[in-house]
N, C-alpha and C. Protein backbone atom coordinates (compact mmCIF):
# COMPACT_ATOMS: atom_id res chain seq x y z
N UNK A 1 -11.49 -24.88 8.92
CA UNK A 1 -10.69 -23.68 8.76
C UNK A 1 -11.57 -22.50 8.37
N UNK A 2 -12.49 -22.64 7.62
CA UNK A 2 -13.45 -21.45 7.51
C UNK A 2 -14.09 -21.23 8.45
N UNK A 3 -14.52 -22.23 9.29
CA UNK A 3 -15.10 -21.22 10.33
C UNK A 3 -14.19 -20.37 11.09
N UNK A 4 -13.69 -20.96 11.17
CA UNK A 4 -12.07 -20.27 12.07
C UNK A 4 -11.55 -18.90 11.31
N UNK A 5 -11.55 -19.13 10.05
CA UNK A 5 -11.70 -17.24 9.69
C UNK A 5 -12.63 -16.45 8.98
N UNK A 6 -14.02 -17.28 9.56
CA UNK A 6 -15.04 -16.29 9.57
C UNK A 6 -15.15 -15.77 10.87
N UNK A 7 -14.30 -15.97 12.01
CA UNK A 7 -14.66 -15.29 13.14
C UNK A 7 -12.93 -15.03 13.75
N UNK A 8 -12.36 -14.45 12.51
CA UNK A 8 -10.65 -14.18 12.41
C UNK A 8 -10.22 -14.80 13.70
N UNK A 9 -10.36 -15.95 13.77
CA UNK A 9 -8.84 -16.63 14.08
C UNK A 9 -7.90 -17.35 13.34
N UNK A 10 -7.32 -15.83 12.97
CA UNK A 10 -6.37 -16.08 12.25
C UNK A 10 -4.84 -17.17 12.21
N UNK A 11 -4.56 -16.88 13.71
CA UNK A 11 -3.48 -17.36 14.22
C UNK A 11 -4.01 -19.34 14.39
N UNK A 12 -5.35 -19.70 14.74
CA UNK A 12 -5.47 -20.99 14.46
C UNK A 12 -5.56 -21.59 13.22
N UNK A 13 -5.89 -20.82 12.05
CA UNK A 13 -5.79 -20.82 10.55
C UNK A 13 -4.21 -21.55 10.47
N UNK A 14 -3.48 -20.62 10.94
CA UNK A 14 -1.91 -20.91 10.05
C UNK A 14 -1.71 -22.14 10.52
N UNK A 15 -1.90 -22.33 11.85
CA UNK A 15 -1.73 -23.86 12.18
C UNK A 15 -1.73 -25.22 11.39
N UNK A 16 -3.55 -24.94 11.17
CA UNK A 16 -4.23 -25.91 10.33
C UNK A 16 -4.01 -25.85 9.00
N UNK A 17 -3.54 -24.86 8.64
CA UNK A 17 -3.49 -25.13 6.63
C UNK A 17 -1.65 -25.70 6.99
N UNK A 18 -0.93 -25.52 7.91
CA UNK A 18 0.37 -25.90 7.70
C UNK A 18 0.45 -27.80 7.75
N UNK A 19 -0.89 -27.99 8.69
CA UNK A 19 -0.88 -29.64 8.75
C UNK A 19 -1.47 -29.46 7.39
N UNK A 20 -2.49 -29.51 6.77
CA UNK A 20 -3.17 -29.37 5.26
C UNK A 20 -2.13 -29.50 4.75
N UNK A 21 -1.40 -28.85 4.26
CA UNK A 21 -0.49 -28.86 3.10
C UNK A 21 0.74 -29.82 3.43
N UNK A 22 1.40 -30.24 4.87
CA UNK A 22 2.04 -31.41 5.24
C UNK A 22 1.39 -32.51 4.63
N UNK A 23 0.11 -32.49 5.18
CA UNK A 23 -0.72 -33.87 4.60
C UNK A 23 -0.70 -34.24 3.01
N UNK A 24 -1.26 -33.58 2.62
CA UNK A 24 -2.01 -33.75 1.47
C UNK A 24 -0.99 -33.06 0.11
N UNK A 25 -0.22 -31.63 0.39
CA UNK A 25 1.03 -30.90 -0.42
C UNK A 25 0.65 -30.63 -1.78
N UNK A 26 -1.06 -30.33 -1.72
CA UNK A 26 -1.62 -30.13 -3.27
C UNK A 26 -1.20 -28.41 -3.39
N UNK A 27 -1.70 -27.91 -4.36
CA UNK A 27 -1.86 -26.18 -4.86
C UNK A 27 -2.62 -25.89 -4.27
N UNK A 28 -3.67 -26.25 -3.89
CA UNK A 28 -4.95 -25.74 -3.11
C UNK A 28 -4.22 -25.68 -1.81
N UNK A 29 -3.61 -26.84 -1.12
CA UNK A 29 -3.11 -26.43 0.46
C UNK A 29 -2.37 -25.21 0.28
N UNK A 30 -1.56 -25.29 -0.51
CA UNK A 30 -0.31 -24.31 -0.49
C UNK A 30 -0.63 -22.78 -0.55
N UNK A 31 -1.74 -22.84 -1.30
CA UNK A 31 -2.48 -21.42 -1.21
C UNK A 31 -2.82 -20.85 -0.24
N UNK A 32 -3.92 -21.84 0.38
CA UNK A 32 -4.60 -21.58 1.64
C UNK A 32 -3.72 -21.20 2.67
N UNK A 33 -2.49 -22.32 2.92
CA UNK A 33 -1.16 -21.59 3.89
C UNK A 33 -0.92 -20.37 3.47
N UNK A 34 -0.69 -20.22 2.16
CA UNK A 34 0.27 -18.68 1.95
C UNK A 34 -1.13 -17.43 2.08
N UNK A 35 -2.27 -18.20 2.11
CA UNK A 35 -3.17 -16.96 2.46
C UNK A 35 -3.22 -16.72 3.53
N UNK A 36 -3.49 -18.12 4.80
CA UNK A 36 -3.38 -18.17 6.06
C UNK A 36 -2.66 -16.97 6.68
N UNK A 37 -0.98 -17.47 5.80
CA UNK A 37 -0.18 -16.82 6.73
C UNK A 37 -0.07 -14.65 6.31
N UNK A 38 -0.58 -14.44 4.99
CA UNK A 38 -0.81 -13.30 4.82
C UNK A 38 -1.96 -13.13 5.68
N UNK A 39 -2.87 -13.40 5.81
CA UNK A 39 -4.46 -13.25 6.65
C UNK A 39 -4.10 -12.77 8.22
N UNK A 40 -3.14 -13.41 8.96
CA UNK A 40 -2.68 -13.49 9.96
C UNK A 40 -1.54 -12.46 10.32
N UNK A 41 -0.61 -12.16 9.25
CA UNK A 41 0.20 -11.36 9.25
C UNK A 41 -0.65 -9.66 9.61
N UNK A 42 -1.93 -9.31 8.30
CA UNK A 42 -2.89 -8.33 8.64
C UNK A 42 -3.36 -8.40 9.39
N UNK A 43 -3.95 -9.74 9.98
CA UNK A 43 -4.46 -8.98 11.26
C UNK A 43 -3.53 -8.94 12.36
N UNK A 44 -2.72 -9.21 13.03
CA UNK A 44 -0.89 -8.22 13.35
C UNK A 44 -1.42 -6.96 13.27
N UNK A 45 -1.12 -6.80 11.95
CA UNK A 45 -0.88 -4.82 11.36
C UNK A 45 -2.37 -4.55 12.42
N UNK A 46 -3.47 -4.57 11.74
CA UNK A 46 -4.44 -3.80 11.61
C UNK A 46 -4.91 -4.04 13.55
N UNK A 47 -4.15 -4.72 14.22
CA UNK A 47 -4.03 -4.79 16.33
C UNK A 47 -3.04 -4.09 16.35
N UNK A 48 -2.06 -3.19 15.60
CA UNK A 48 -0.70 -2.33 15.48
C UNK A 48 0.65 -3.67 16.43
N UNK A 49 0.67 -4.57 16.57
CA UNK A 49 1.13 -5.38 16.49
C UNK A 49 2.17 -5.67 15.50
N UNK A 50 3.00 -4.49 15.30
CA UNK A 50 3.95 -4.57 14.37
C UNK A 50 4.90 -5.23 13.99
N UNK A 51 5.74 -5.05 16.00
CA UNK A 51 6.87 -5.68 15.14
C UNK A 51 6.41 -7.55 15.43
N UNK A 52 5.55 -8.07 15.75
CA UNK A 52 5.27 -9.24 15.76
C UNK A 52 4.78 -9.73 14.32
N UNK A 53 4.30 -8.60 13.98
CA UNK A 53 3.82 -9.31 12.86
C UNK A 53 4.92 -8.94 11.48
N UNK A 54 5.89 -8.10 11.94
CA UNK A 54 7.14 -8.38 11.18
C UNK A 54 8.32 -9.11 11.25
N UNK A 55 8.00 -9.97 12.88
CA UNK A 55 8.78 -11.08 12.59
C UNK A 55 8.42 -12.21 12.40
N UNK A 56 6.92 -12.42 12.30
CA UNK A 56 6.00 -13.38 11.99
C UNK A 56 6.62 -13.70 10.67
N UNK A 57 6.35 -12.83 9.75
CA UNK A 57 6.28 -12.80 8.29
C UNK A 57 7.90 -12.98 8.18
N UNK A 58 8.97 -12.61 8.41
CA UNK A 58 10.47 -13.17 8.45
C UNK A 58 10.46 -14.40 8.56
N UNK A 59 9.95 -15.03 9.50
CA UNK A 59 10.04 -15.94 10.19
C UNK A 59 9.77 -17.24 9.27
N UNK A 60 8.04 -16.80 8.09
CA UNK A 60 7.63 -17.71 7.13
C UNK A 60 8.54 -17.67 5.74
N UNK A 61 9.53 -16.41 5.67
CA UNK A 61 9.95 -16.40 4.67
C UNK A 61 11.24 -16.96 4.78
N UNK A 62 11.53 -17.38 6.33
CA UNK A 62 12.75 -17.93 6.10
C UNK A 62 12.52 -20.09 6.25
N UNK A 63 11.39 -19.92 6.16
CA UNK A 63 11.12 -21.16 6.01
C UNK A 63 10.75 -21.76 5.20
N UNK A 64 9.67 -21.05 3.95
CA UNK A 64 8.82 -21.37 3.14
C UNK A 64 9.56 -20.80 1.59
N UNK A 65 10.47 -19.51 2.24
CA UNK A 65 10.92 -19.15 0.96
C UNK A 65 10.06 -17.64 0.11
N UNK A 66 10.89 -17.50 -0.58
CA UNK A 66 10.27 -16.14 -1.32
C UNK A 66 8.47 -16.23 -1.90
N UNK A 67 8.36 -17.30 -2.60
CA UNK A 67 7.12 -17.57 -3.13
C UNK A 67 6.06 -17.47 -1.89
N UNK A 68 6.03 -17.60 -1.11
CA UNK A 68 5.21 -17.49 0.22
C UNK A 68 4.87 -16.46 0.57
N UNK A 69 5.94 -15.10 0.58
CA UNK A 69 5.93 -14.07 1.20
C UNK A 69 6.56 -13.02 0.35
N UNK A 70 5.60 -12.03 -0.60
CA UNK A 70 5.65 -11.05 -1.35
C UNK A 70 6.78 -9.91 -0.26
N UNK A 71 7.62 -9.83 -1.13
CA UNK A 71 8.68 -8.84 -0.48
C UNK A 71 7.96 -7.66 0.09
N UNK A 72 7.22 -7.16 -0.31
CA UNK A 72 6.60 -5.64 -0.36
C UNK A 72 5.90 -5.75 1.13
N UNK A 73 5.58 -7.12 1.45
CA UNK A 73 4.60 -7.17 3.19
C UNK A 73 6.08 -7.25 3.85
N UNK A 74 7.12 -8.06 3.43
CA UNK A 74 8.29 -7.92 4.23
C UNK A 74 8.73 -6.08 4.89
N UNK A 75 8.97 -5.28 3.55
CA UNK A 75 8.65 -3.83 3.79
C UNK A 75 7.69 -2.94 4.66
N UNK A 76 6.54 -3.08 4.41
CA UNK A 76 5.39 -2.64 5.02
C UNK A 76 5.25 -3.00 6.83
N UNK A 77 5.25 -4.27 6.45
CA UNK A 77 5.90 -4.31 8.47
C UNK A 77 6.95 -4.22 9.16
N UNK A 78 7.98 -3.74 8.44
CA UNK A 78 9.07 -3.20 8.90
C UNK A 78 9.09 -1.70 8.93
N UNK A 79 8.66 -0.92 7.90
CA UNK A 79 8.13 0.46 7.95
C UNK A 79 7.01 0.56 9.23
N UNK A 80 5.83 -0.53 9.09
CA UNK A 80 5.14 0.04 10.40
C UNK A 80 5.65 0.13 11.77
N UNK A 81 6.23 -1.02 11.77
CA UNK A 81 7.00 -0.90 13.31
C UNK A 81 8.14 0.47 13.00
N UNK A 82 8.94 0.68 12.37
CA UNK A 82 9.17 1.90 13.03
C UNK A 82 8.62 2.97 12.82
N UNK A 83 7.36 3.31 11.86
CA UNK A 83 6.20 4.28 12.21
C UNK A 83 5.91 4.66 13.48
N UNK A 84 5.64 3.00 14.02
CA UNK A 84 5.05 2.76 15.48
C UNK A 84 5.91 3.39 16.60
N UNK A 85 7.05 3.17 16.55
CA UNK A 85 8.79 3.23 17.10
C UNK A 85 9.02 4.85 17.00
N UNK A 86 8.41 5.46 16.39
CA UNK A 86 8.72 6.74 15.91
C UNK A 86 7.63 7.51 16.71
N UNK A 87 6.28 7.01 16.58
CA UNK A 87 5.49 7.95 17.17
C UNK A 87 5.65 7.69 18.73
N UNK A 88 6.30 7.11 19.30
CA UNK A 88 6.61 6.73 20.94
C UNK A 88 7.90 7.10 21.07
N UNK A 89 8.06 8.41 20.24
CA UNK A 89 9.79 8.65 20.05
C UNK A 89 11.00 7.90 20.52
N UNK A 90 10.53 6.59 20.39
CA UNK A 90 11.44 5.11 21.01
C UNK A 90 12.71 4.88 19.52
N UNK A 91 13.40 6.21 19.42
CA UNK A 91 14.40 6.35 18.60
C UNK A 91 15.65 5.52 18.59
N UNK A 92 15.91 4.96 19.62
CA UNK A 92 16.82 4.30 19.96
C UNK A 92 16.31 3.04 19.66
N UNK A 93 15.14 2.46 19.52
CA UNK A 93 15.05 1.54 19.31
C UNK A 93 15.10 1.09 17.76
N UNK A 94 14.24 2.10 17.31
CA UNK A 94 14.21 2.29 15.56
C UNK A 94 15.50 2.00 14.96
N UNK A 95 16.67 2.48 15.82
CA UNK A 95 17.63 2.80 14.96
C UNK A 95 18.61 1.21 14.81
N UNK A 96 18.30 0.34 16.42
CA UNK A 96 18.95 -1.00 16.66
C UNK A 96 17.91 -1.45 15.81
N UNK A 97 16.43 -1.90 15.47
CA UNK A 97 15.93 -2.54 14.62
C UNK A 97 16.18 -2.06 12.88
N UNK A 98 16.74 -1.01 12.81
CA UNK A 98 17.65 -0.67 11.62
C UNK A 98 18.88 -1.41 11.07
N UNK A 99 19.77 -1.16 12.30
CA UNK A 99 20.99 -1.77 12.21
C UNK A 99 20.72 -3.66 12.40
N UNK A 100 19.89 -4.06 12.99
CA UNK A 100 19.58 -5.45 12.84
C UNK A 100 18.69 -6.12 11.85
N UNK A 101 18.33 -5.50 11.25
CA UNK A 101 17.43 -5.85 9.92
C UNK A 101 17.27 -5.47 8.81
N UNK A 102 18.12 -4.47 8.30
CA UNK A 102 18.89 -3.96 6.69
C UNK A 102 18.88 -4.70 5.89
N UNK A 103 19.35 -5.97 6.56
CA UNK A 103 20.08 -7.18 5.54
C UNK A 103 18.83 -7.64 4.81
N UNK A 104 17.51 -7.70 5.39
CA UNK A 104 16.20 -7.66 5.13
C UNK A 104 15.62 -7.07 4.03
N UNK A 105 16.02 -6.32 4.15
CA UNK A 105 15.25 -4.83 2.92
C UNK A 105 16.59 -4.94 1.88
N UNK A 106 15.71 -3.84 0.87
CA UNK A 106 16.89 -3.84 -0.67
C UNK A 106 17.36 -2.51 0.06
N UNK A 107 18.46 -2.18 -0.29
CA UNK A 107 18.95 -0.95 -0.52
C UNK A 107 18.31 0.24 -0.56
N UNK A 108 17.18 0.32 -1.08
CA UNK A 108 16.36 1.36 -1.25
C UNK A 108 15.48 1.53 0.13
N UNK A 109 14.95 0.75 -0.01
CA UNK A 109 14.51 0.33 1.45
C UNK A 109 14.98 0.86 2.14
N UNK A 110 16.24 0.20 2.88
CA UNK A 110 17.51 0.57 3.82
C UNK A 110 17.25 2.06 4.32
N UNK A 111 17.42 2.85 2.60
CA UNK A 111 17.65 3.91 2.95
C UNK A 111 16.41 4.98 3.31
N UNK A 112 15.31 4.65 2.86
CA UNK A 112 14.23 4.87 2.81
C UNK A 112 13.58 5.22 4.74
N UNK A 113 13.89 4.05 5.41
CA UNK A 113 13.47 4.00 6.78
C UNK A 113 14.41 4.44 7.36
N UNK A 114 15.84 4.68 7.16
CA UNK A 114 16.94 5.44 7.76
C UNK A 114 16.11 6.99 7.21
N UNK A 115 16.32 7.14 6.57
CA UNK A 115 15.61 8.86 5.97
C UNK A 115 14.71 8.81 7.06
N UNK A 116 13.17 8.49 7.01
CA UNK A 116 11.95 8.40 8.08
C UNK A 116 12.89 8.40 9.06
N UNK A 117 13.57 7.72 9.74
CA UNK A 117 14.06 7.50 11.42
C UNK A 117 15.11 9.13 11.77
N UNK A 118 15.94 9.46 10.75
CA UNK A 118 16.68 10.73 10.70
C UNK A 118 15.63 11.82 10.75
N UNK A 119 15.04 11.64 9.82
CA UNK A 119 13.76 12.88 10.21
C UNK A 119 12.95 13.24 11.20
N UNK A 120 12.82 11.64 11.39
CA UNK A 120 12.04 11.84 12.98
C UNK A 120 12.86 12.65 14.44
N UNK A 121 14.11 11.61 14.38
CA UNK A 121 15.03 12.24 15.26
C UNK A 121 15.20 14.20 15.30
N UNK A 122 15.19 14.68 13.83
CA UNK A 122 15.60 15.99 14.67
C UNK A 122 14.25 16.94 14.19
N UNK A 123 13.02 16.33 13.80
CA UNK A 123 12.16 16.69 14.41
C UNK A 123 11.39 16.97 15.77
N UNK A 124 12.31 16.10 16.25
CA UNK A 124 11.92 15.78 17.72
C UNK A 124 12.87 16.67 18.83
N UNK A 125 14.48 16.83 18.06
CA UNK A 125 15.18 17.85 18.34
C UNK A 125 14.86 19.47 18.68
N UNK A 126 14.26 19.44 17.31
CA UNK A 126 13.73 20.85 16.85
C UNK A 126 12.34 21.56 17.39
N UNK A 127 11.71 20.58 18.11
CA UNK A 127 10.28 20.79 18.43
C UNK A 127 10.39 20.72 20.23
N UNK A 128 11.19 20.15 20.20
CA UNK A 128 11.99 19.64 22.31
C UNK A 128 10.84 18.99 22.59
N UNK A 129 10.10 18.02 21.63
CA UNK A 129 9.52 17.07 22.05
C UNK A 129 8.10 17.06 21.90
């Protein structure tokens, strides 16, 4: 597994620490997975690979549970994708990955990326593009 993310392959990482920690189910596996799968999630972000890597990270938290997956990366790749969604004025899309993934975010949140997506919209109004 280290060699494998000394030359970020990340995505073969998560694989292998998920048999690791099947096998063996020490603190040390469990780490290595929950680093795996953060390790893998960034590199997502940092290929702008957003919304994959925001349903990547859903995906572990609906399996592994809260302890796995720090709420705040749940946020952050949901803000980037519609960063992303926003600068391709793909507004319509922002607004269905809004309405389909709220339940996701706290309240604050919610309102937080509705604000960003409203702003964007009549910026985009106001400027004719």
């Amino acid at each position: 597994m280290a060699e494998l993310q000394k030359r970020s392959l990340h995505r073969d990482v998560v694989g292998l620490s998920i048999d690791r920690w099947i096998f063996d189910g020490s603190t040390v596996s469990f780490r290595d997975m929950r680093d795996a799968f953060r390790n893998y999630t960034a590199d997502l972000n940092s290929k702008t690979r957003f919304k994959e890597a925001y349903y990547f990270i859903m995906q572990i938290y609906a399996l592994y549970g809260q302890e796995m997956v720090n709420h705040d990366l749940v946020f952050s790749m949901a803000h980037n994708y519609i960063v992303d969604l926003l600068n391709g004025n793909n507004f319509n899309a922002a607004n269905r990955f809004l309405s389909q993934e709220t339940h996701n975010l706290t309240e604050q949140e919610s309102k937080n990326l509705i604000k960003l997506v409203t702003e964007g919209e009549i910026s985009f109004a106001l400027t004719g593009g």
